[in-house]
C-alpha atoms as a PDB file:
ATOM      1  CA  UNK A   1       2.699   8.059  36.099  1.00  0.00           C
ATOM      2  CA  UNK A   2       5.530   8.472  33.986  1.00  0.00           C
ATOM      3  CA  UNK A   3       4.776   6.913  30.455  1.00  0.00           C
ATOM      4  CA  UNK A   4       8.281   4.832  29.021  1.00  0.00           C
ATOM      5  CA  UNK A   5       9.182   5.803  25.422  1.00  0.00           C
ATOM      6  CA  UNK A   6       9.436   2.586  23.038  1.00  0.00           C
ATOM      7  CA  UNK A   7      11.985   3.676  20.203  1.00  0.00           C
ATOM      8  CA  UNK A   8      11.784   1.071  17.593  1.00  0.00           C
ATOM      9  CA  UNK A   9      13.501   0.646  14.505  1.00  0.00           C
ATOM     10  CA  UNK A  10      11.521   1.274  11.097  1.00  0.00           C
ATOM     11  CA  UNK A  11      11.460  -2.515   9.830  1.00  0.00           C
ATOM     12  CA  UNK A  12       9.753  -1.153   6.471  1.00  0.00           C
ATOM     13  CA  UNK A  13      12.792  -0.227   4.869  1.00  0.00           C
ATOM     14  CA  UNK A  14      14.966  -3.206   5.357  1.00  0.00           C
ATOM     15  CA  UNK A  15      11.541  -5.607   4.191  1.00  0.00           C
ATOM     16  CA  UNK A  16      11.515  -3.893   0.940  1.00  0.00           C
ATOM     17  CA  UNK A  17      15.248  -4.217   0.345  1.00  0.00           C
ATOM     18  CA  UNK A  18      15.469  -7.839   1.079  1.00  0.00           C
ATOM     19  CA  UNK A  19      12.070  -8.039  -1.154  1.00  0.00           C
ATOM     20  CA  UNK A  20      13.728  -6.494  -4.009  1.00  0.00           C
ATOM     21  CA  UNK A  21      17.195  -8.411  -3.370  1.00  0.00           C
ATOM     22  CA  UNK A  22      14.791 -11.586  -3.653  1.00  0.00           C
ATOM     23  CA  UNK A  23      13.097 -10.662  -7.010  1.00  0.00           C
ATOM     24  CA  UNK A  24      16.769  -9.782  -8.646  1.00  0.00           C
ATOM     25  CA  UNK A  25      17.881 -13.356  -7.825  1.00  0.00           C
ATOM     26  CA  UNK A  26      15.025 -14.968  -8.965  1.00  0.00           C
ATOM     27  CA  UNK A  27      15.425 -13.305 -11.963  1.00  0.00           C
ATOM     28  CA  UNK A  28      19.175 -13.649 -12.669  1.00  0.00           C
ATOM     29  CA  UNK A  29      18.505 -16.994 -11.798  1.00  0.00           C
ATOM     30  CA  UNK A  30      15.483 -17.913 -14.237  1.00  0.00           C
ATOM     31  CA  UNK A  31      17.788 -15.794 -17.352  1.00  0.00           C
ATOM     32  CA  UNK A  32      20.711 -18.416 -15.957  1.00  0.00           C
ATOM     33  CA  UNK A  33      18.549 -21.454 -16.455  1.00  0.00           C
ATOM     34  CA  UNK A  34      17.344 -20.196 -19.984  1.00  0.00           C
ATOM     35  CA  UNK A  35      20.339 -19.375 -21.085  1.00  0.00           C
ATOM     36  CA  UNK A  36      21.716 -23.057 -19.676  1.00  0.00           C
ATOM     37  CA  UNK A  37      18.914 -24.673 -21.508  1.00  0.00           C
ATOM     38  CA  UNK A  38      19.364 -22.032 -24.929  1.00  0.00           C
ATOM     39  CA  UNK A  39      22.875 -23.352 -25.217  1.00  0.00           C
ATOM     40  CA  UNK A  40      22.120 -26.921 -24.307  1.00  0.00           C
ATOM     41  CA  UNK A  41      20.210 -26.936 -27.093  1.00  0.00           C
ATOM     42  CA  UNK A  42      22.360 -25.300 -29.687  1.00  0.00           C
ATOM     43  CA  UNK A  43      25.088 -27.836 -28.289  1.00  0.00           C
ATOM     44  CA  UNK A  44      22.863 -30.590 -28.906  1.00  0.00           C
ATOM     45  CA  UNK A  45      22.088 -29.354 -32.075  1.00  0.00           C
ATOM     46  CA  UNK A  46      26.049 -28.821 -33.216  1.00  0.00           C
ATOM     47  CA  UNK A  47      27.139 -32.205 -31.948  1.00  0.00           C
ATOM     48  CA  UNK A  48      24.240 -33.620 -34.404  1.00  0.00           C
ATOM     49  CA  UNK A  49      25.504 -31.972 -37.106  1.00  0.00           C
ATOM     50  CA  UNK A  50      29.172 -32.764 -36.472  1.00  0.00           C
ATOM     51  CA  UNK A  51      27.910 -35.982 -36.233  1.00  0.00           C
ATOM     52  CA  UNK A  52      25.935 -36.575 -39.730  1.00  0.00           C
ATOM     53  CA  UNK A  53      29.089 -34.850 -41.155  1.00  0.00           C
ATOM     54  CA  UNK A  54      31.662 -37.479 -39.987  1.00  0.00           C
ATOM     55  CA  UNK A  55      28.876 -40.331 -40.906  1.00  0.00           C
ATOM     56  CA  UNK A  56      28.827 -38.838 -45.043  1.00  0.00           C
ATOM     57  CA  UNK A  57      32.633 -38.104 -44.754  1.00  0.00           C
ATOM     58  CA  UNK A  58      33.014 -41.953 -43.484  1.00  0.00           C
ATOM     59  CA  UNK A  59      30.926 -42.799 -46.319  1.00  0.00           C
ATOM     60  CA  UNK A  60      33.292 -40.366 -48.790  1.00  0.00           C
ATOM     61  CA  UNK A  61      36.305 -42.113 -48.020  1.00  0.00           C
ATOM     62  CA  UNK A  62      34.637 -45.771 -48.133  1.00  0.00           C
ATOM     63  CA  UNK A  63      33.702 -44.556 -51.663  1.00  0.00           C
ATOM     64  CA  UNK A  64      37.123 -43.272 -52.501  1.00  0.00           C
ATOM     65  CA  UNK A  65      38.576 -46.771 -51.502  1.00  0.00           C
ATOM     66  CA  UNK A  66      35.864 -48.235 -53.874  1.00  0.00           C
ATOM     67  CA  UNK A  67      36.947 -46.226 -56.103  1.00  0.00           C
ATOM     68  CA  UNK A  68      40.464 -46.870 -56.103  1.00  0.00           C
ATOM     69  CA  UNK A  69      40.700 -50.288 -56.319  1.00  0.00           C
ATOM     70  CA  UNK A  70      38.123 -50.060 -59.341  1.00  0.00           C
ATOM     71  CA  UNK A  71      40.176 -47.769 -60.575  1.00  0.00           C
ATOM     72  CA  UNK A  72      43.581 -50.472 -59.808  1.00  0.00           C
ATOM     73  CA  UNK A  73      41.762 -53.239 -61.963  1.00  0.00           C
ATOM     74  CA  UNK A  74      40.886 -51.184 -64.525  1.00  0.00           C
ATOM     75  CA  UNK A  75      44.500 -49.769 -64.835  1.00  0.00           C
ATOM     76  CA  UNK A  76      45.480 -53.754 -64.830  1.00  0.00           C
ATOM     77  CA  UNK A  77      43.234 -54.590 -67.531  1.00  0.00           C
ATOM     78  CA  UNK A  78      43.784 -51.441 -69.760  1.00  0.00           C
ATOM     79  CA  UNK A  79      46.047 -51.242 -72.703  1.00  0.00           C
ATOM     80  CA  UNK A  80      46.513 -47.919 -73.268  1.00  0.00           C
ATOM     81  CA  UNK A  81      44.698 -44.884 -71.618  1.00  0.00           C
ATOM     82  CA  UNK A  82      41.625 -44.863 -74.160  1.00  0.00           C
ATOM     83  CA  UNK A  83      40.463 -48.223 -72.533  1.00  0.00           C
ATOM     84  CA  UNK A  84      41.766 -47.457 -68.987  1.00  0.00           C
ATOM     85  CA  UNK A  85      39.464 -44.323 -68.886  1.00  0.00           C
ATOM     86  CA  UNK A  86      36.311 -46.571 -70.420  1.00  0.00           C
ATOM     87  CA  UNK A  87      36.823 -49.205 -67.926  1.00  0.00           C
ATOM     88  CA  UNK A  88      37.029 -46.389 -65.316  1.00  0.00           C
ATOM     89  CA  UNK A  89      33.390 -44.957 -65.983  1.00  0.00           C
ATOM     90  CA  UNK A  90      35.165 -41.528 -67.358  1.00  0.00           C
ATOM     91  CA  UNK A  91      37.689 -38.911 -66.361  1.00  0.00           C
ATOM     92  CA  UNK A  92      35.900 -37.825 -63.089  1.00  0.00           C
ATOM     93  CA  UNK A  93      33.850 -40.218 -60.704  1.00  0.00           C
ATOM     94  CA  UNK A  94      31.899 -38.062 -58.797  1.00  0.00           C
ATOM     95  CA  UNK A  95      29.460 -38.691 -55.723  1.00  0.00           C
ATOM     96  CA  UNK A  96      26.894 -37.178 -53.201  1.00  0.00           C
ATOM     97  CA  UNK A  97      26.413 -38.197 -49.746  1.00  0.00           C
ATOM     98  CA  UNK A  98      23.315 -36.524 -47.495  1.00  0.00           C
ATOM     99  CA  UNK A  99      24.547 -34.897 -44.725  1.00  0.00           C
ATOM    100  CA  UNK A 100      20.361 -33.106 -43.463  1.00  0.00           C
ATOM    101  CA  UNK A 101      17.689 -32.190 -45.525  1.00  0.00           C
ATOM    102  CA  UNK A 102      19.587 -29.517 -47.051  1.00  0.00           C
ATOM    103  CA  UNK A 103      22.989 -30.477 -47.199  1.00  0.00           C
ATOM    104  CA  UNK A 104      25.628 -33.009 -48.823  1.00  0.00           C
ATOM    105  CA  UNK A 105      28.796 -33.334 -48.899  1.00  0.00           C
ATOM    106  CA  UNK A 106      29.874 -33.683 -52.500  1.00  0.00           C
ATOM    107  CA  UNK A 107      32.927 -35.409 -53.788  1.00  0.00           C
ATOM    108  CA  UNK A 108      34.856 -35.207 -57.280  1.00  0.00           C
ATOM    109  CA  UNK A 109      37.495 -37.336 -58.303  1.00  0.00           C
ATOM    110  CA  UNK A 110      39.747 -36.807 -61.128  1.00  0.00           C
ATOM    111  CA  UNK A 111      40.867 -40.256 -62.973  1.00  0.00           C
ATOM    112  CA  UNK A 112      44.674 -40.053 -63.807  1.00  0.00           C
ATOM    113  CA  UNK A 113      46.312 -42.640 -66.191  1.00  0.00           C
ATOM    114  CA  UNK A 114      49.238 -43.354 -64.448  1.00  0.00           C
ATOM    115  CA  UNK A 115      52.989 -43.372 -66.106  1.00  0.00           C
ATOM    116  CA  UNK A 116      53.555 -46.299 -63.659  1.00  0.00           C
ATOM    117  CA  UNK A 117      51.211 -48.926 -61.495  1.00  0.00           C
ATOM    118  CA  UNK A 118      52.733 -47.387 -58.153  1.00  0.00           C
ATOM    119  CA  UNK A 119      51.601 -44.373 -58.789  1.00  0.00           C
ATOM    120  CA  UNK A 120      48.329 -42.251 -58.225  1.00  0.00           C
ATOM    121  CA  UNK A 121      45.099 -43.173 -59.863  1.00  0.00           C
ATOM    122  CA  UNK A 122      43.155 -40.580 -58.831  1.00  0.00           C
ATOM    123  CA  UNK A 123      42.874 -36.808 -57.499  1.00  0.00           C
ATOM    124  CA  UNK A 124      40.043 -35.632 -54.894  1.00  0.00           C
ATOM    125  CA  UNK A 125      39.723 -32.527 -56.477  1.00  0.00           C
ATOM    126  CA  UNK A 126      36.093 -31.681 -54.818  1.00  0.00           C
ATOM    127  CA  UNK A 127      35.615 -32.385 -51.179  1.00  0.00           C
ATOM    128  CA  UNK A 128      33.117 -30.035 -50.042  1.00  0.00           C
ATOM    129  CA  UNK A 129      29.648 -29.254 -48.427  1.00  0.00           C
ATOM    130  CA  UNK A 130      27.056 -28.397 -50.377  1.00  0.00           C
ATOM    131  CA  UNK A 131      23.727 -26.666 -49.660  1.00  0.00           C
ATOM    132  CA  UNK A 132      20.251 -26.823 -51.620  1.00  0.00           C
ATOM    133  CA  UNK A 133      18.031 -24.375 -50.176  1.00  0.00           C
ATOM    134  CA  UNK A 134      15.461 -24.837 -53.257  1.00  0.00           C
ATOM    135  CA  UNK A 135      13.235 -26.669 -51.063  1.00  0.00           C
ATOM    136  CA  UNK A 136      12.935 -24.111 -48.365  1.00  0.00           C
ATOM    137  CA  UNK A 137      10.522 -21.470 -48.190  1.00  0.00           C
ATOM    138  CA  UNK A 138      11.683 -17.992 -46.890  1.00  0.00           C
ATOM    139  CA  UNK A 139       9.152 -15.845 -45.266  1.00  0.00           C
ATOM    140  CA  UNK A 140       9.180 -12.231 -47.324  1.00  0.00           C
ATOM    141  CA  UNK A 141       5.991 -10.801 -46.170  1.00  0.00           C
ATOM    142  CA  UNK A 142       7.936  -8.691 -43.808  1.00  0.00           C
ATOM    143  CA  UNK A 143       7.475  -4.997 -45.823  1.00  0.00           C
ATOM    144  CA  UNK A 144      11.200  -3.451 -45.307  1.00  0.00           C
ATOM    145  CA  UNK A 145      11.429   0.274 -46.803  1.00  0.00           C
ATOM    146  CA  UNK A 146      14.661   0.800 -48.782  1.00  0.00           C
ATOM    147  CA  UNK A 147      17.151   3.554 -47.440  1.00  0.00           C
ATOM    148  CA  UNK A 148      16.646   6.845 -49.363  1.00  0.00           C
ATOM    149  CA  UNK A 149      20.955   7.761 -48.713  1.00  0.00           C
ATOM    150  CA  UNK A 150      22.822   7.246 -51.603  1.00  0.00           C
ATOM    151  CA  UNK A 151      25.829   5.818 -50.910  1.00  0.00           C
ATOM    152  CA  UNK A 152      29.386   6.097 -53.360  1.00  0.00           C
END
């Protein structure tokens, strides 16, 4: 009896490569959805922001149109500038609106007595975001040794 040889092809080599080729997809594809979802988040987190900043900047310019058309009947019922700037509250009106926990947007305005009624009452001289960290509490209990290289 003549025995057949069976020549087969070693499967082992190509299951472990298409093993491994599976685990490296997975993978890129679970670091893909985390990163999706990371900057989701941070997106979500901007366009709140963004959003609370146009909401006290709205409120800013309602209080600079408040302000000018106090500052338009005081000019009208002034004299001379020593009244016009007591009926105005001052020289500067100034005014905080909340933006988070830790930030406001603050506004100055310098009063100007004006030479004629057409003219400007008033220059924004402070628009800007301000930030009071006093309430936060850093963590320092992280021991960092200083550098011993002395630099020039």
């Amino acid at each position: 009896m003549k025995h057949k040889m069976k020549y087969s092809m070693p499967v082992g080599t190509s299951s472990i490569l298409l093993i491994f080729m599976t685990l490296c997809l997975i993978c890129f594809a679970t670091l893909s959805l985390a990163n999706a979802n990371a900057d989701y988040r941070l997106s979500k987190k901007l366009a709140d922001h963004t959003s609370a900043y146009y909401q006290a900047a709205n409120r800013a310019e309602a209080f600079v149109a408040s302000s000018d058309a106090k500052l338009h009947q005081a000019y009208l019922q002034s004299k001379d500038s020593t009244s016009y700037y007591d009926l105005a509250g001052g020289r500067t009106l100034s005014c905080d609106f909340r933006i988070s926990d830790v930030q406001s947007l603050h506004v100055v305005l310098d009063v100007i007595y004006p030479s004629q009624a057409d003219t400007a009452l008033y220059h924004i001289s402070n628009w800007q975001i301000v930030t009071d960290d006093s309430g936060l509490n850093y963590d320092n209990s992280l021991n960092v040794p200083k550098s011993s290289v002395i630099t020039k």
